[in-house]
Protein backbone atom coordinates (compact mmCIF):
# COMPACT_ATOMS: atom_id res chain seq x y z
CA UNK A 1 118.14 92.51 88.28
CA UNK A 2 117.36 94.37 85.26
CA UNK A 3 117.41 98.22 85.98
CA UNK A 4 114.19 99.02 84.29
CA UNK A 5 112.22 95.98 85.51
CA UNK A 6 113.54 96.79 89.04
CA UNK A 7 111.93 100.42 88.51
CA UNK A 8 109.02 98.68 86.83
CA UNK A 9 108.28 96.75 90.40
CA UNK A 10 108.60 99.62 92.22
CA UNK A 11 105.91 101.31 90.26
CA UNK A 12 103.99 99.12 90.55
CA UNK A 13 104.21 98.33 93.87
CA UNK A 14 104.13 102.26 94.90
CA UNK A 15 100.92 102.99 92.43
CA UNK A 16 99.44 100.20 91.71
CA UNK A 17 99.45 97.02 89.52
CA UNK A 18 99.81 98.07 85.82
CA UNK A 19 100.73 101.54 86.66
CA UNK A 20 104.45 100.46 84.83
CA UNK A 21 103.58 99.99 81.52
CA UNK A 22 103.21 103.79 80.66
CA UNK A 23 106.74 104.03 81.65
CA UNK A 24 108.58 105.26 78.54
CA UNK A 25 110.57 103.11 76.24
CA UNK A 26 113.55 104.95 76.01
CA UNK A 27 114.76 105.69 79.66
CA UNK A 28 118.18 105.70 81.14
CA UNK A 29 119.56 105.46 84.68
CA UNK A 30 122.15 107.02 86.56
CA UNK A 31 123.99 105.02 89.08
CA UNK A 32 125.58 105.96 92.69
CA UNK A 33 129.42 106.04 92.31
CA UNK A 34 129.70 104.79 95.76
CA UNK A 35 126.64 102.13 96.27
CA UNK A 36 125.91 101.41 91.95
CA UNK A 37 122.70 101.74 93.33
CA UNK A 38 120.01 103.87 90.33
CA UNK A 39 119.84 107.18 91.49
CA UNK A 40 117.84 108.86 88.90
CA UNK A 41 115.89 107.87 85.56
CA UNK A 42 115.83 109.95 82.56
CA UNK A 43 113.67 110.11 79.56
CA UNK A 44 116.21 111.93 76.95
CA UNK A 45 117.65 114.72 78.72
CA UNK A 46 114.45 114.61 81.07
CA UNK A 47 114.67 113.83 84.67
CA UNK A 48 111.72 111.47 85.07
CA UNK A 49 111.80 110.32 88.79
CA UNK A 50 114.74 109.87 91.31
CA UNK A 51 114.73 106.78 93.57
CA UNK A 52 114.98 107.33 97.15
CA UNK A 53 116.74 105.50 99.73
CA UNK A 54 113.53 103.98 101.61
CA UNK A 55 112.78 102.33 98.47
CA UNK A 56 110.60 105.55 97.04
CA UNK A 57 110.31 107.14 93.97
CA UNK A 58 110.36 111.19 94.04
CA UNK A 59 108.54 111.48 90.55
CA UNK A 60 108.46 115.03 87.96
CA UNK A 61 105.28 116.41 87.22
CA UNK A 62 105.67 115.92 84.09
CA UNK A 63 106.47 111.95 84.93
CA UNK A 64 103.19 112.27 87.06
CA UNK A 65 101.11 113.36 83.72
CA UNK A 66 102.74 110.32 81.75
CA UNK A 67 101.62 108.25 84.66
CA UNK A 68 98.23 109.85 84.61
CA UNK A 69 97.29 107.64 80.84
CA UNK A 70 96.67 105.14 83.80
CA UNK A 71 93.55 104.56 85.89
CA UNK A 72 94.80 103.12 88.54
CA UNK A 73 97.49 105.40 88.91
CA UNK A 74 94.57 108.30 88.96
CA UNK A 75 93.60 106.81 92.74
CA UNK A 76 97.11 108.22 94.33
CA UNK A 77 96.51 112.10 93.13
CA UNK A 78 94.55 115.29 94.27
CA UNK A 79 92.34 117.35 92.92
CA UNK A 80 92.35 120.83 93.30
CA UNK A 81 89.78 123.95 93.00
CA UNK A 82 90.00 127.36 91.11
CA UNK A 83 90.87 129.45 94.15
CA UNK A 84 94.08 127.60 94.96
CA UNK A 85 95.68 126.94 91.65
CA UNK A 86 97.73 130.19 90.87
CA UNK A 87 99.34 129.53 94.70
CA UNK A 88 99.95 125.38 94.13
CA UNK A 89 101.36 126.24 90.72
CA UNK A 90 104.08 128.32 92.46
CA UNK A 91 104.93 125.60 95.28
CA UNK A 92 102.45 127.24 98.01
CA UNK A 93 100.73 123.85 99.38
CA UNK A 94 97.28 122.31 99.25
CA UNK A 95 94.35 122.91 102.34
CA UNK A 96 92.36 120.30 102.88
CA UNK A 97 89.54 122.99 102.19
CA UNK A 98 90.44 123.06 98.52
CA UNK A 99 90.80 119.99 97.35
CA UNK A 100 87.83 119.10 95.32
CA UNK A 101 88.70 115.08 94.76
CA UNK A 102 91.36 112.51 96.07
CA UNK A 103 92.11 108.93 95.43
CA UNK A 104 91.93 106.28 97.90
CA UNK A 105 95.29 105.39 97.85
CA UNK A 106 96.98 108.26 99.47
CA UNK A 107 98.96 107.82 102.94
CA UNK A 108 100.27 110.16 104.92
CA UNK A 109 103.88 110.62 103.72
CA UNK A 110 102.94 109.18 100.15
CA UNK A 111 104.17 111.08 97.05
CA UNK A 112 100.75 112.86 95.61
CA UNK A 113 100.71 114.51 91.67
CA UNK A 114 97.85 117.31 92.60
CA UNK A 115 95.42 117.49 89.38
CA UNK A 116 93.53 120.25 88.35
CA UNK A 117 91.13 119.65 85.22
CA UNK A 118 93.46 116.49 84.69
CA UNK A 119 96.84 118.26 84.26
CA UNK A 120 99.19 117.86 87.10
CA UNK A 121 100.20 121.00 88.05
CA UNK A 122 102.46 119.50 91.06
CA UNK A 123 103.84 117.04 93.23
CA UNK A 124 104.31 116.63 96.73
CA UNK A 125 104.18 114.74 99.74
CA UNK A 126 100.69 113.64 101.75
CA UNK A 127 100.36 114.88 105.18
CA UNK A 128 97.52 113.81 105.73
CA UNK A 129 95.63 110.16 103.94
CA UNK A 130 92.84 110.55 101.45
CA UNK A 131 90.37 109.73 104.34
CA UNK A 132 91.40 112.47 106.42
CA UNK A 133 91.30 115.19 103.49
CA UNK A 134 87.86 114.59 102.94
CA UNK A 135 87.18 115.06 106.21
CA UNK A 136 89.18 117.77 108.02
CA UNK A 137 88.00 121.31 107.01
CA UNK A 138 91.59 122.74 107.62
CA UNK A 139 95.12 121.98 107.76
CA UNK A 140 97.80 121.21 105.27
CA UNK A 141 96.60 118.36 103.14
CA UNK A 142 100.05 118.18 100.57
CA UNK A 143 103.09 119.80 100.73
CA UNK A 144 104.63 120.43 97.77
CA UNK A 145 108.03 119.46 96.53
CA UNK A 146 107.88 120.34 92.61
CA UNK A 147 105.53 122.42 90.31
CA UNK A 148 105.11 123.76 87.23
CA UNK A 149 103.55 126.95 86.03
CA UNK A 150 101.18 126.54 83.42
CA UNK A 151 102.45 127.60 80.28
CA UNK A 152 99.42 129.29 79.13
CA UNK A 153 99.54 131.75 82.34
CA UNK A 154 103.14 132.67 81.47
CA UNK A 155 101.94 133.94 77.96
CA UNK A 156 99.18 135.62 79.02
CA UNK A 157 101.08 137.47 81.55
CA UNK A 158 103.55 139.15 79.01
CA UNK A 159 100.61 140.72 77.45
């Protein structure tokens, strides 16, 4: 099979029908030297997502915002408030407490982009589904894995 309709199935199938077609022209894979299995995908010199061995994709925020163009893949991410962004930003995970909005489509051990104002700020893993953060007052909702800090923090913080 086709490398990039293979990844294309397993987007879709992970996110959502659909969810593939704002995957980037121009990507390239690298391959297992022992298996030839893909290992990671690329956009440029980017690293995009890396394929796991359950059959998973370990996705970049900034894979997660490219993702974000689509609506359906909008139902497998988390919303966060103003008190816990500085901390998420820096790989500190979410509290059910402060999570604002979540898609349906999270289960527990689910890769989760975690929004805030509709920039993904990080990714991680679901500890708990989307039904259980909306209704638990406390407890780890999403730990994180990768994050960016916001590059207009960074500037203001030379100042």
């Amino acid at each position: 099979m086709d490398s990039t309709l293979k990844i294309k199935h397993t987007m879709d199938a992970l996110f959502g029908t659909g969810v593939s077609r704002c995957l980037p022209k121009n990507v390239r894979f690298s391959y297992s030297k022992k298996t030839g299995r893909i290992q990671h995908v690329y956009q440029g010199e980017t690293l995009l997502c890396t394929l796991r061995i359950d059959g998973g994709l370990a996705i970049t925020p900034r894979f997660a915002q490219m993702l974000l163009k689509s609506r359906k893949f909008r139902e497998n991410c988390v919303e966060v408030d103003d008190d816990s962004k500085p901390f998420v930003e820096n790989g500190s995970s979410v509290f059910c407490k402060h999570v604002k909005w979540c898609g349906k489509n999270i289960l527990i051990g689910s890769d989760v982009p975690v929004l805030y104002k509709n920039k993904v700020i990080a990714v991680g893993k679901a500890i708990v589904s989307s039904r259980m953060m909306g209704s638990l007052g406390r407890g780890v909702a999403v730990k994180i894995r990768d994050s960016l800090k916001s590059p207009d923090e960074e500037s203001s913080d030379r100042k």
